[in-house]
Protein backbone atom coordinates (compact mmCIF):
# COMPACT_ATOMS: atom_id res chain seq x y z
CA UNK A 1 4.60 8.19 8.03
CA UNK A 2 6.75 10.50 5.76
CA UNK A 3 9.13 9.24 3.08
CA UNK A 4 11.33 11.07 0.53
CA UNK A 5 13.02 9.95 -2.76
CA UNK A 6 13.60 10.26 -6.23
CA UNK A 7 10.60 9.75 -8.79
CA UNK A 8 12.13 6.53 -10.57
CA UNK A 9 9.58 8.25 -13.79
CA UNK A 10 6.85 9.94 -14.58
CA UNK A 11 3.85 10.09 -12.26
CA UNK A 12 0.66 8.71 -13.94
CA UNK A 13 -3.09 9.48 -12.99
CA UNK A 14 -5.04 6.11 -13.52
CA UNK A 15 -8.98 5.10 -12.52
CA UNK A 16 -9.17 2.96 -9.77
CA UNK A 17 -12.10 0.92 -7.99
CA UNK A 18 -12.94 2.08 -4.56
CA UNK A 19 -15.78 -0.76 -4.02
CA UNK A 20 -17.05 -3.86 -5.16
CA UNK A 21 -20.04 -1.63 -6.57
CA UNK A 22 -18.48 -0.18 -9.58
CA UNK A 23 -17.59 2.85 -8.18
CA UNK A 24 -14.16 4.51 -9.27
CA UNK A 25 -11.95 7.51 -8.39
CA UNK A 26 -8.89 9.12 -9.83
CA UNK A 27 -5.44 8.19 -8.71
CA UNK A 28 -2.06 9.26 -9.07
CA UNK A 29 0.24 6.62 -9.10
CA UNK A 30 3.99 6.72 -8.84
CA UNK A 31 7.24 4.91 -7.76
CA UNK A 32 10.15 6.68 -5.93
CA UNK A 33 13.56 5.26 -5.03
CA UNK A 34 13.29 6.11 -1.29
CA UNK A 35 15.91 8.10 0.42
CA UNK A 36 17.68 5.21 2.79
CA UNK A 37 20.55 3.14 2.57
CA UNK A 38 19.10 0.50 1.00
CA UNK A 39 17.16 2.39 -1.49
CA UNK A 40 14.51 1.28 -1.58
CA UNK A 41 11.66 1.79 -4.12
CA UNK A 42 8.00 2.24 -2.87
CA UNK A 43 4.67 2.46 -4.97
CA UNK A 44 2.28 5.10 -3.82
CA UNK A 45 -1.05 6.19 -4.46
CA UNK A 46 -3.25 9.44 -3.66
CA UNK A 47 -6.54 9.17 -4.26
CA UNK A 48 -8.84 12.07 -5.59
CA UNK A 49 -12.76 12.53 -4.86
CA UNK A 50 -14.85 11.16 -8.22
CA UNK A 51 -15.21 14.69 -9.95
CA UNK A 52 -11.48 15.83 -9.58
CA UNK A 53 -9.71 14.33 -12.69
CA UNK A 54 -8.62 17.22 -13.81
CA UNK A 55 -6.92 18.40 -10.55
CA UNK A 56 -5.62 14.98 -10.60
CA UNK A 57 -4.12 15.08 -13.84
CA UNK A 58 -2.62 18.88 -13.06
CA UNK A 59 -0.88 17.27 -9.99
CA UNK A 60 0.65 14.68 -11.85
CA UNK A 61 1.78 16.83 -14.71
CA UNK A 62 4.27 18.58 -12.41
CA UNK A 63 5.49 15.00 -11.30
CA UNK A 64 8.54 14.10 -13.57
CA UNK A 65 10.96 11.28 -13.53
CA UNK A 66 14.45 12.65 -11.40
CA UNK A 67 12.44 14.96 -9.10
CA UNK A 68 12.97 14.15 -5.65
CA UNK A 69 9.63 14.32 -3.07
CA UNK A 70 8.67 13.97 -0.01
CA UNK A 71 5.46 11.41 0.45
CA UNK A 72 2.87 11.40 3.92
CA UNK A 73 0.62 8.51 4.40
CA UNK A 74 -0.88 7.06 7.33
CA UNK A 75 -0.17 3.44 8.42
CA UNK A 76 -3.71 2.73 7.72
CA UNK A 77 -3.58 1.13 4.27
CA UNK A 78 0.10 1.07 3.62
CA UNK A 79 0.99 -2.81 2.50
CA UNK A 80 4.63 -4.24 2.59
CA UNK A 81 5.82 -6.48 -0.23
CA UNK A 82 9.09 -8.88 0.21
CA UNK A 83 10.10 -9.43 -2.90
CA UNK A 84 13.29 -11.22 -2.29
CA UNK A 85 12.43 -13.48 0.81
CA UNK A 86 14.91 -16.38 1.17
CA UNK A 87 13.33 -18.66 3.57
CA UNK A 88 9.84 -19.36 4.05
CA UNK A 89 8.49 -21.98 6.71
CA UNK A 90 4.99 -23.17 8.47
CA UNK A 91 4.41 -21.41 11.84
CA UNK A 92 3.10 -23.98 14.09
CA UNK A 93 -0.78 -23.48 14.98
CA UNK A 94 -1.05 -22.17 19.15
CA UNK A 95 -1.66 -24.96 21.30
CA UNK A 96 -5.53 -24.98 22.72
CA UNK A 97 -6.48 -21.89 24.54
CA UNK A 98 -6.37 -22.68 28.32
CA UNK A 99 -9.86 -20.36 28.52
CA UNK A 100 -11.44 -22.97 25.85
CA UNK A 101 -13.79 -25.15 27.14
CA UNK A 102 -13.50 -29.16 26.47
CA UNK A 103 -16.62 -30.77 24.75
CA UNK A 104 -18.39 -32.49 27.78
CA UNK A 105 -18.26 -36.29 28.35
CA UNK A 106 -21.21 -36.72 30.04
CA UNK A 107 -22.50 -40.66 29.41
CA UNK A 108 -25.45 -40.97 27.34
């Protein structure tokens, strides 16, 4: 997917976990006002490999608050957040699946 905006500030580099075993990578983390008619804002994050803070850091130097980008992430890993929803109901549960076999009733 590709998305433009307009940095709504400064893009930060922060440390963040990778797995539950401690491990941790730099990150630069920013949020744009996208480029639609609803304007949208979207977080995003690009991750760097363990031993490229510095590169990290460099990229998000040049990352200022105003500057308008253009952002390409796969689907894989993007997350949608509703933060305005104004109805929320159960969803029924599917009836039994037609393939499922009934517990026997075989006399004892």
């Amino acid at each position: 997917m590709e998305y433009t905006g307009t940095l709504l500030r400064h893009a930060e580099v922060r440390t963040v976990p990778i797995d539950g075993e401690g491990h941790f990578v730099p990150c630069i983390c920013m949020e744009i006002e996208l480029t639609n008619s609803a304007r949208n804002s979207m977080h995003v994050e690009k991750l760097f490999p363990r031993d490229h803070i510095k590169q990290a850091n460099d990229e998000a130097h040049g990352l200022k608050k105003g500057m308008r980008v253009k952002v390409q992430a796969p689907l894989v890993g993007m997350r949608l957040v509703a933060r305005n929803a104004t109805h929320i109901e159960p969803f029924p549960e599917p009836a039994n699946d037609l393939f499922q076999e009934e517990p026997s009733q075989c006399p004892a």
